[in-house]
PDB file of N, CA and C in Angstrom:
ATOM      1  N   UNK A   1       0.834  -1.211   0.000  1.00  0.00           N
ATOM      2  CA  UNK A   1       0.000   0.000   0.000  1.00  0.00           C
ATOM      3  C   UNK A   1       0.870   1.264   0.000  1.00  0.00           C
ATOM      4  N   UNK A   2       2.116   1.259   0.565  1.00  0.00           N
ATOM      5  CA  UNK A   2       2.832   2.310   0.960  1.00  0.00           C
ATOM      6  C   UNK A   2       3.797   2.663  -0.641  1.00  0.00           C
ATOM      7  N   UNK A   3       3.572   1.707  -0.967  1.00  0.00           N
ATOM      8  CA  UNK A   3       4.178   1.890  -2.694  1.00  0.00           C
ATOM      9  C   UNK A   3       3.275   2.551  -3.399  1.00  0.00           C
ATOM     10  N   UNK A   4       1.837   2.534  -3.294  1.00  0.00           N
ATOM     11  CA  UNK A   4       1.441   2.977  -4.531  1.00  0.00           C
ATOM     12  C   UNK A   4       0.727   4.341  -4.074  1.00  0.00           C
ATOM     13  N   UNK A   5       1.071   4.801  -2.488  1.00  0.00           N
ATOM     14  CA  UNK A   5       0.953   6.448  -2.286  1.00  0.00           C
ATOM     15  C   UNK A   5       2.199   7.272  -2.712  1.00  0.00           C
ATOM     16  N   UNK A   6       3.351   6.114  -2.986  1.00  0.00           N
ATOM     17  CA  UNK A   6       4.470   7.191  -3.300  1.00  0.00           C
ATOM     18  C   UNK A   6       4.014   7.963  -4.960  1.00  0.00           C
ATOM     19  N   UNK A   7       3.655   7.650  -5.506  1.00  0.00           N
ATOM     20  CA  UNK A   7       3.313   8.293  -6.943  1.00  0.00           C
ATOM     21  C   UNK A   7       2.267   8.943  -7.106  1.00  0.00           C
ATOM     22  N   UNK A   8       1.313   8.944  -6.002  1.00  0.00           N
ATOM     23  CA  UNK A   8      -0.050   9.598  -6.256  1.00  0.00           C
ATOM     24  C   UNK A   8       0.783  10.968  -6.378  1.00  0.00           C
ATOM     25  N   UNK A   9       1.104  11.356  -5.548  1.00  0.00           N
ATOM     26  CA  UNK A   9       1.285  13.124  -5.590  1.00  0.00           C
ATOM     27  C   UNK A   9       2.048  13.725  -6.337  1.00  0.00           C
ATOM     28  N   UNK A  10       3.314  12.653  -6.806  1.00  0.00           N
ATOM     29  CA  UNK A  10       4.073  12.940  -8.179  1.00  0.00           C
ATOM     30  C   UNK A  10       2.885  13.003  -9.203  1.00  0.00           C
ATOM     31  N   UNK A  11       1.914  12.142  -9.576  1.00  0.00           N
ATOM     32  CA  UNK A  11       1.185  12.355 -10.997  1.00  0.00           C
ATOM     33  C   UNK A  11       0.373  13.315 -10.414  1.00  0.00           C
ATOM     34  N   UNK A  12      -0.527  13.498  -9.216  1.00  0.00           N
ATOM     35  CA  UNK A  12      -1.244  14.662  -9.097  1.00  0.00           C
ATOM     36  C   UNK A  12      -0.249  16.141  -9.591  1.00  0.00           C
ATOM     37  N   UNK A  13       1.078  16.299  -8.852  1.00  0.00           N
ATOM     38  CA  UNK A  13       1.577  17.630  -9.128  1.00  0.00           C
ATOM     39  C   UNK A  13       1.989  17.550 -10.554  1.00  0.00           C
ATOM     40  N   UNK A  14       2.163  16.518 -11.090  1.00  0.00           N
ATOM     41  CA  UNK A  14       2.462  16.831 -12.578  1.00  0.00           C
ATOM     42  C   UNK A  14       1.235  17.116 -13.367  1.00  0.00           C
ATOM     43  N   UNK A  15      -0.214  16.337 -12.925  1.00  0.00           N
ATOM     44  CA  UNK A  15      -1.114  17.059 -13.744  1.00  0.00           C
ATOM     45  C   UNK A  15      -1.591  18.676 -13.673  1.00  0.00           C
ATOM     46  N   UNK A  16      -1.365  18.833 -12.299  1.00  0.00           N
ATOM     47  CA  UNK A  16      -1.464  20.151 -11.718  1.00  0.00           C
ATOM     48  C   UNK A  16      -0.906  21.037 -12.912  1.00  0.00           C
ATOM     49  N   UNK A  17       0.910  20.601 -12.765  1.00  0.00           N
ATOM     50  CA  UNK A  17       1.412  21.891 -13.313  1.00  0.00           C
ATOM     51  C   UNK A  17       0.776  21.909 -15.262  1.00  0.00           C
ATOM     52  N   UNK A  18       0.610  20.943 -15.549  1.00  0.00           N
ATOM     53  CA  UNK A  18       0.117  20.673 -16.705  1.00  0.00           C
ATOM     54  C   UNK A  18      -0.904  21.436 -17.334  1.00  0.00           C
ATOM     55  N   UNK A  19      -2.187  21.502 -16.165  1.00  0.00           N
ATOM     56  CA  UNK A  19      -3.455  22.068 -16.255  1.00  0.00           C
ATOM     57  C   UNK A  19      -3.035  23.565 -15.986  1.00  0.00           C
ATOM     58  N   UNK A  20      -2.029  24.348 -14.818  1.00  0.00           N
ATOM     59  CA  UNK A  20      -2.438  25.039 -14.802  1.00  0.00           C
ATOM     60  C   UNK A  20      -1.427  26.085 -16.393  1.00  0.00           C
ATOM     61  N   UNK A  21      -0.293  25.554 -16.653  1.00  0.00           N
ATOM     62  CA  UNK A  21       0.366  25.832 -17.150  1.00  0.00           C
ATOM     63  C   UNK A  21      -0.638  26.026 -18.868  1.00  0.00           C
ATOM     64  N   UNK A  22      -0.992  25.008 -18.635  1.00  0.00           N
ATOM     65  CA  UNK A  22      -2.159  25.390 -20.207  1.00  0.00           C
ATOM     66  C   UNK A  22      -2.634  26.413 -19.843  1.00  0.00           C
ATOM     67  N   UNK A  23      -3.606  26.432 -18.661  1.00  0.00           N
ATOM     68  CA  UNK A  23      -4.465  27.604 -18.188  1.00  0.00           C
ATOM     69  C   UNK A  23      -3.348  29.397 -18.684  1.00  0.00           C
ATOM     70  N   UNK A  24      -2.255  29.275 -17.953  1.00  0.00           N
ATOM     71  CA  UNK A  24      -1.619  30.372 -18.339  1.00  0.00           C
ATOM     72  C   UNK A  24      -1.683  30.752 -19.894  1.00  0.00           C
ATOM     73  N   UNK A  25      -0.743  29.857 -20.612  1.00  0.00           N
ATOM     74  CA  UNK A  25      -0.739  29.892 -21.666  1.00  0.00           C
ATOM     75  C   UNK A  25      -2.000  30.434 -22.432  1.00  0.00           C
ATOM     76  N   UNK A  26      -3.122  30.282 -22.397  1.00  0.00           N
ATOM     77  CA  UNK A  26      -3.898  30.636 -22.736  1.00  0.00           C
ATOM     78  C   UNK A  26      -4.913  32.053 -22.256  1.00  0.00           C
ATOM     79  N   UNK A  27      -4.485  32.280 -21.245  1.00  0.00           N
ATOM     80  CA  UNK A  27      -4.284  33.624 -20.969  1.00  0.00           C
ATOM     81  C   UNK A  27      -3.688  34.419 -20.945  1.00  0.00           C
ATOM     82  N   UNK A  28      -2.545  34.284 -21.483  1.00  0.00           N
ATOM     83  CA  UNK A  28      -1.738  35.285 -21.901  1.00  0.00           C
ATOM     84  C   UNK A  28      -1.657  35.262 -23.604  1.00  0.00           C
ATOM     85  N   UNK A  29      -2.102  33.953 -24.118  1.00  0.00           N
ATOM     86  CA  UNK A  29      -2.460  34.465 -25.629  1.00  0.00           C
ATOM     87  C   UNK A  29      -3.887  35.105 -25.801  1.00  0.00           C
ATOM     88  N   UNK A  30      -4.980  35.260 -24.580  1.00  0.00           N
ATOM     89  CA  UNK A  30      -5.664  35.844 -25.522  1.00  0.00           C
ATOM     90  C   UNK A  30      -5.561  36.939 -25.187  1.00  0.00           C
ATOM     91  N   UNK A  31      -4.846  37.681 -23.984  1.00  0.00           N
ATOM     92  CA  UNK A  31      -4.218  38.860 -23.657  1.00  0.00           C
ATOM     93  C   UNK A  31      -3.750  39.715 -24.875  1.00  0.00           C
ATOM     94  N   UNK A  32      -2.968  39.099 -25.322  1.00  0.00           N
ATOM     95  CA  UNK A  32      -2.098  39.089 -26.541  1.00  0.00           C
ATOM     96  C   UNK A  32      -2.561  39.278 -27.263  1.00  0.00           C
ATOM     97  N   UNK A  33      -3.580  38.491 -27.993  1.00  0.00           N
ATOM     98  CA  UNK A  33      -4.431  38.800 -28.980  1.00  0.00           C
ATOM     99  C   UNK A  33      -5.731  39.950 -28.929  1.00  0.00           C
ATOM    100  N   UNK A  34      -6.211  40.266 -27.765  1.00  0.00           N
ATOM    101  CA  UNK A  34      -6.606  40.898 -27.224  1.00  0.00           C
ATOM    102  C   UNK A  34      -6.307  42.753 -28.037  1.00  0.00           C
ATOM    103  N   UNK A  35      -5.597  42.632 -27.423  1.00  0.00           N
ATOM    104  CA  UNK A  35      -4.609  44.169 -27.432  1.00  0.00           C
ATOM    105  C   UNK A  35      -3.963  43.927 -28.742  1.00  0.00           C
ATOM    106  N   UNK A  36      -3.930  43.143 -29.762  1.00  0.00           N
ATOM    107  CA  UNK A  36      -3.469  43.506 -30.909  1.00  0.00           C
ATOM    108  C   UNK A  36      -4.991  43.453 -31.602  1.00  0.00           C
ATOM    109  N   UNK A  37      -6.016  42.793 -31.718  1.00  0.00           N
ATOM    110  CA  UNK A  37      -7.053  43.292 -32.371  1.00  0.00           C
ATOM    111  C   UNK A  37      -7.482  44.694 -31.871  1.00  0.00           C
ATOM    112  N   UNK A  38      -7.100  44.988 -30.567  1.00  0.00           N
ATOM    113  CA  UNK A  38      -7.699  46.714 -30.310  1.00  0.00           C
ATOM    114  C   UNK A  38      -6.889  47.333 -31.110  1.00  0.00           C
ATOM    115  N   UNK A  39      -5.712  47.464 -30.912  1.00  0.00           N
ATOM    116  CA  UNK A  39      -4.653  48.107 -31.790  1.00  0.00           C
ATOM    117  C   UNK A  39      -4.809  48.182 -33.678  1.00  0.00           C
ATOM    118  N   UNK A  40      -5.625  46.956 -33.986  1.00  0.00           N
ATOM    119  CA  UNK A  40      -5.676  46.717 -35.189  1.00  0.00           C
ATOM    120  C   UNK A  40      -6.888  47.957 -35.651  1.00  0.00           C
ATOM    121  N   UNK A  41      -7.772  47.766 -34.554  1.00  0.00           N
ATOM    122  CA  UNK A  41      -9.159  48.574 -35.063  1.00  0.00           C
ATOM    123  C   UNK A  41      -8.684  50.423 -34.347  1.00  0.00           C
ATOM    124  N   UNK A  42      -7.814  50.113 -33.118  1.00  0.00           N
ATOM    125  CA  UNK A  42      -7.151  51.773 -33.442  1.00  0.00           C
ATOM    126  C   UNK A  42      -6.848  52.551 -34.599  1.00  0.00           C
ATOM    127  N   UNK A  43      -5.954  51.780 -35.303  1.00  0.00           N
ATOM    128  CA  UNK A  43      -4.761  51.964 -36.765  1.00  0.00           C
ATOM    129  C   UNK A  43      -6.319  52.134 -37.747  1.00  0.00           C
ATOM    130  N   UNK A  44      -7.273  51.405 -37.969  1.00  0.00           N
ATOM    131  CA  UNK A  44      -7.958  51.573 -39.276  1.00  0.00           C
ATOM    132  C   UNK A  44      -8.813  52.709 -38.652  1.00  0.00           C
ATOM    133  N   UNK A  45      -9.604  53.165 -37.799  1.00  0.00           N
ATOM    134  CA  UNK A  45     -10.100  54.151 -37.139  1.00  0.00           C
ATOM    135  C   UNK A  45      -9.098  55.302 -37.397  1.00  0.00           C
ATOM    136  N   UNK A  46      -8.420  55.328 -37.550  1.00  0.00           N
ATOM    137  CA  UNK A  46      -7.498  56.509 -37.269  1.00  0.00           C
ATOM    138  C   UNK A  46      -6.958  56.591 -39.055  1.00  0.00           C
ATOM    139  N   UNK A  47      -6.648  55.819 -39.857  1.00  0.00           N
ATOM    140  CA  UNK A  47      -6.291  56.032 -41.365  1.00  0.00           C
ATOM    141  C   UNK A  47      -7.824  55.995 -42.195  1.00  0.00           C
ATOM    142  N   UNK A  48      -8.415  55.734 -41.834  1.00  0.00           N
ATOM    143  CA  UNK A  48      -9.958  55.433 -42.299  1.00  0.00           C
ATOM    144  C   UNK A  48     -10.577  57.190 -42.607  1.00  0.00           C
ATOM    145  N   UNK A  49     -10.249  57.725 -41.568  1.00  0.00           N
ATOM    146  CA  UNK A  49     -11.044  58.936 -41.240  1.00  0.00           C
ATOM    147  C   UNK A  49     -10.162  60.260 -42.079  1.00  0.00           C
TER     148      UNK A  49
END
């Protein structure tokens, strides 16, 4: 029994960092993307007129 608690918390913290590390990733691309579509519709707002 004492064998197969040694790995629970290794695969729990590896899914952890897994999940949250996607999670980042994906908030900082749509950050990213974010602020370059504003920027995009700044630039045509502003040469448009």
């Amino acid at each position: 029994m004492l064998k197969v608690m040694e790995w629970v918390p290794i695969v729990f913290f590896t899914f952890k960092i897994l999940v949250f590390g996607t999670g980042m990733f994906f908030a900082i691309k749509w950050h990213y993307d974010k602020a370059k579509k504003e920027k995009e519709k700044k630039n045509n707002e502003t040469s448009g007129s």
